[in-house]
Protein backbone atom coordinates (compact mmCIF):
# COMPACT_ATOMS: atom_id res chain seq x y z
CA UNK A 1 0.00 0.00 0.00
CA UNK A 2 1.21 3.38 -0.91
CA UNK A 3 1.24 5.86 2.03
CA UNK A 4 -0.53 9.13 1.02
CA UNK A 5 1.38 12.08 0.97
CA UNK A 6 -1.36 14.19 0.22
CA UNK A 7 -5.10 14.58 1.40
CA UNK A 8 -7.64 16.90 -0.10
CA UNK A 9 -10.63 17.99 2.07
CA UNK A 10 -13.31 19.16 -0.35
CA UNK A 11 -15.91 21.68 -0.19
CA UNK A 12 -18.21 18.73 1.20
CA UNK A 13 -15.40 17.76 3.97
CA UNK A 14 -14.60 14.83 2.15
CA UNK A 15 -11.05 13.31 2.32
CA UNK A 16 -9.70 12.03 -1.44
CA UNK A 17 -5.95 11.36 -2.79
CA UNK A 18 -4.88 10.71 -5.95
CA UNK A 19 -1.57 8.61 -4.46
CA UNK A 20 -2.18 5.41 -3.58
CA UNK A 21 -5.21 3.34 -1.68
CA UNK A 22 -6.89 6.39 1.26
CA UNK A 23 -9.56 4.05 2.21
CA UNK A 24 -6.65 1.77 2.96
CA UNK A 25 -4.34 4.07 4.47
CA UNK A 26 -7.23 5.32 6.65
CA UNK A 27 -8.45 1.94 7.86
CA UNK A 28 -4.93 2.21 9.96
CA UNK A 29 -6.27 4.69 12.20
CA UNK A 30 -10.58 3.25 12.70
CA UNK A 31 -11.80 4.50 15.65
CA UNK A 32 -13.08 7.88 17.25
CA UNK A 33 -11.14 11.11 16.99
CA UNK A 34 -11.03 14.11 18.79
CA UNK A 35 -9.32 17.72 16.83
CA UNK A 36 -6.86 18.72 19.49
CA UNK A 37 -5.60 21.52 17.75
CA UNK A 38 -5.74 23.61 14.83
CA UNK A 39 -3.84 25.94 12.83
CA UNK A 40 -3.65 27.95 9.91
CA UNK A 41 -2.30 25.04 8.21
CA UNK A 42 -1.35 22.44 11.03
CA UNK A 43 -4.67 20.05 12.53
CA UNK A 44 -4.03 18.03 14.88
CA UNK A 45 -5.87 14.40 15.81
CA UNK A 46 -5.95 12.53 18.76
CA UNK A 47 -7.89 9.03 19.54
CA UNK A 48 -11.01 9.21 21.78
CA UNK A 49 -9.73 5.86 23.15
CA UNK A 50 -6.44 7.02 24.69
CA UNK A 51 -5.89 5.90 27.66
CA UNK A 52 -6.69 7.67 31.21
CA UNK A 53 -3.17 7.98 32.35
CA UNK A 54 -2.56 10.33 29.55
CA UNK A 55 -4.92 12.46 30.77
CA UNK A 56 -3.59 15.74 32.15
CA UNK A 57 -0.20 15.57 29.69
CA UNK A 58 0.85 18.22 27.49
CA UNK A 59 0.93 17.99 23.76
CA UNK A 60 2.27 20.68 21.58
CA UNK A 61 2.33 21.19 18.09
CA UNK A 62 2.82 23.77 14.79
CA UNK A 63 5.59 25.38 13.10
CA UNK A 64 8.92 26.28 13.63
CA UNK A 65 10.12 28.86 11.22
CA UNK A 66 13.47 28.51 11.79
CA UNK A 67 15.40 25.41 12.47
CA UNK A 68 17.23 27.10 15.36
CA UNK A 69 14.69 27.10 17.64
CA UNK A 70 14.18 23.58 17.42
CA UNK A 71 17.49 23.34 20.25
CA UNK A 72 15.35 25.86 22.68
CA UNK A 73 12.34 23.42 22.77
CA UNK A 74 14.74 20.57 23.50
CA UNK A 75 16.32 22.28 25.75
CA UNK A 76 12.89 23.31 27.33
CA UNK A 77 11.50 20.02 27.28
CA UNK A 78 14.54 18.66 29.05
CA UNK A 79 14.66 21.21 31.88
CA UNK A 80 11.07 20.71 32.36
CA UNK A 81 12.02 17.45 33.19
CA UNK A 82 9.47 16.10 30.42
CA UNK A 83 8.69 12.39 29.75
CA UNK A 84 7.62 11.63 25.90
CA UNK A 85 7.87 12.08 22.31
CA UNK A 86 9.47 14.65 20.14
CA UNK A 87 8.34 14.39 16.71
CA UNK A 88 9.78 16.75 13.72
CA UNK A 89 8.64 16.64 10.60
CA UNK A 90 10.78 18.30 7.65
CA UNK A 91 9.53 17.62 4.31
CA UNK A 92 9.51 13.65 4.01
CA UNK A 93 11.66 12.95 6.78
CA UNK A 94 10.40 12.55 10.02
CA UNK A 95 12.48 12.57 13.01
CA UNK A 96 11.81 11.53 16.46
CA UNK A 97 13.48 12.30 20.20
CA UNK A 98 12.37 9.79 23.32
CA UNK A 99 12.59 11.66 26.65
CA UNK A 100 12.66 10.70 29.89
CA UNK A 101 12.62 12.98 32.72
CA UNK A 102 14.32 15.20 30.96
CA UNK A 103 16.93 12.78 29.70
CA UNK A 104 17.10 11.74 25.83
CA UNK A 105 17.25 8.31 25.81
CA UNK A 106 16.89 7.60 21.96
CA UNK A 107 16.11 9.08 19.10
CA UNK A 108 15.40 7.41 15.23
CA UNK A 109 15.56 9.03 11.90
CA UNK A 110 12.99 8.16 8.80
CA UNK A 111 16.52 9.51 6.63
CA UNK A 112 19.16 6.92 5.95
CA UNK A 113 21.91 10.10 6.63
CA UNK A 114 20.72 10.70 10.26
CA UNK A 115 22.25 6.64 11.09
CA UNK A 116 24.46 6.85 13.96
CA UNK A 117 27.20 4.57 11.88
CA UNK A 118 26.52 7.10 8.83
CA UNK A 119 27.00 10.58 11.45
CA UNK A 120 30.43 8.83 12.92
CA UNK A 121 31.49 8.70 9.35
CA UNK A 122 30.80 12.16 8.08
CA UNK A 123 32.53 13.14 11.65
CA UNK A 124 35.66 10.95 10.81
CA UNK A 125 35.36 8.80 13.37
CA UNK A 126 35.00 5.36 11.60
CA UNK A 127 36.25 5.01 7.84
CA UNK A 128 33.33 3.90 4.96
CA UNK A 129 35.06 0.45 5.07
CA UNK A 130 34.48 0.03 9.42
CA UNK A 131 30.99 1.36 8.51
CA UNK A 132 30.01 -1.22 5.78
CA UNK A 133 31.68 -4.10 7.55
CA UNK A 134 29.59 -2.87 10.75
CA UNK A 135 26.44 -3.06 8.86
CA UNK A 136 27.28 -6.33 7.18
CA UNK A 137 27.64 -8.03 10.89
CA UNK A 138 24.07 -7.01 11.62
């Protein structure tokens, strides 16, 4: 199944595509939804069925307009001592920071550059050959 990039919200409120299966796409996420926030051009959905321990947590969401600021919100979240999910979205990539208390614990990368083995070797710290022999050993 193709994932849909794109979603078109007629004058009727219906949802279409033209890439790939919607109806299929959408089937992934059945269930009640709540709008948690909106924007000019940012809306934001959240299941009716999440669960009662969420209740109470913060969620934040919309636009950064430079990438800069990005480092004042992680630094925010960690000095708020925040548990959770960090979720950027830059074009197609999507990139994702797992707190804890503060802490950064992980962090994963839809973009094949953002690989820990591929960042060591753009810093010089393994050579291409370590790198692809790494890989190969997985």
């Amino acid at each position: 199944m193709a994932l849909p990039r794109r979603i078109r919200i007629d004058e009727d409120g219906r949802l279409t595509s033209e890439e790939g299966e919607l109806r299929e796409f959408l089937e992934l996420f059945s269930g009640s939804w709540r709008i948690e926030s909106v924007g000019r051009d940012l809306l934001v959905l959240v299941p009716e069925s999440e669960a009662p321990e969420n209740a109470g947590t913060t969620m934040l969401s919309g636009r950064i307009a430079r990438e800069g600021r990005l480092v004042d919100i992680i630094g925010f979240v960690s000095s708020s001592r925040w548990s959770g999910t960090l979720t950027v979205h830059s074009g197609r990539t999507r990139r994702q920071l797992f707190f804890d208390k503060g802490a950064l614990r992980m962090a994963s990368s839809s973009e094949a550059s953002d690989r820990l083995g591929e960042l060591m070797h753009r810093l010089g710290m393994i050579t291409r050959n370590q790198l692809e022999e790494a890989v190969e050993g997985l």
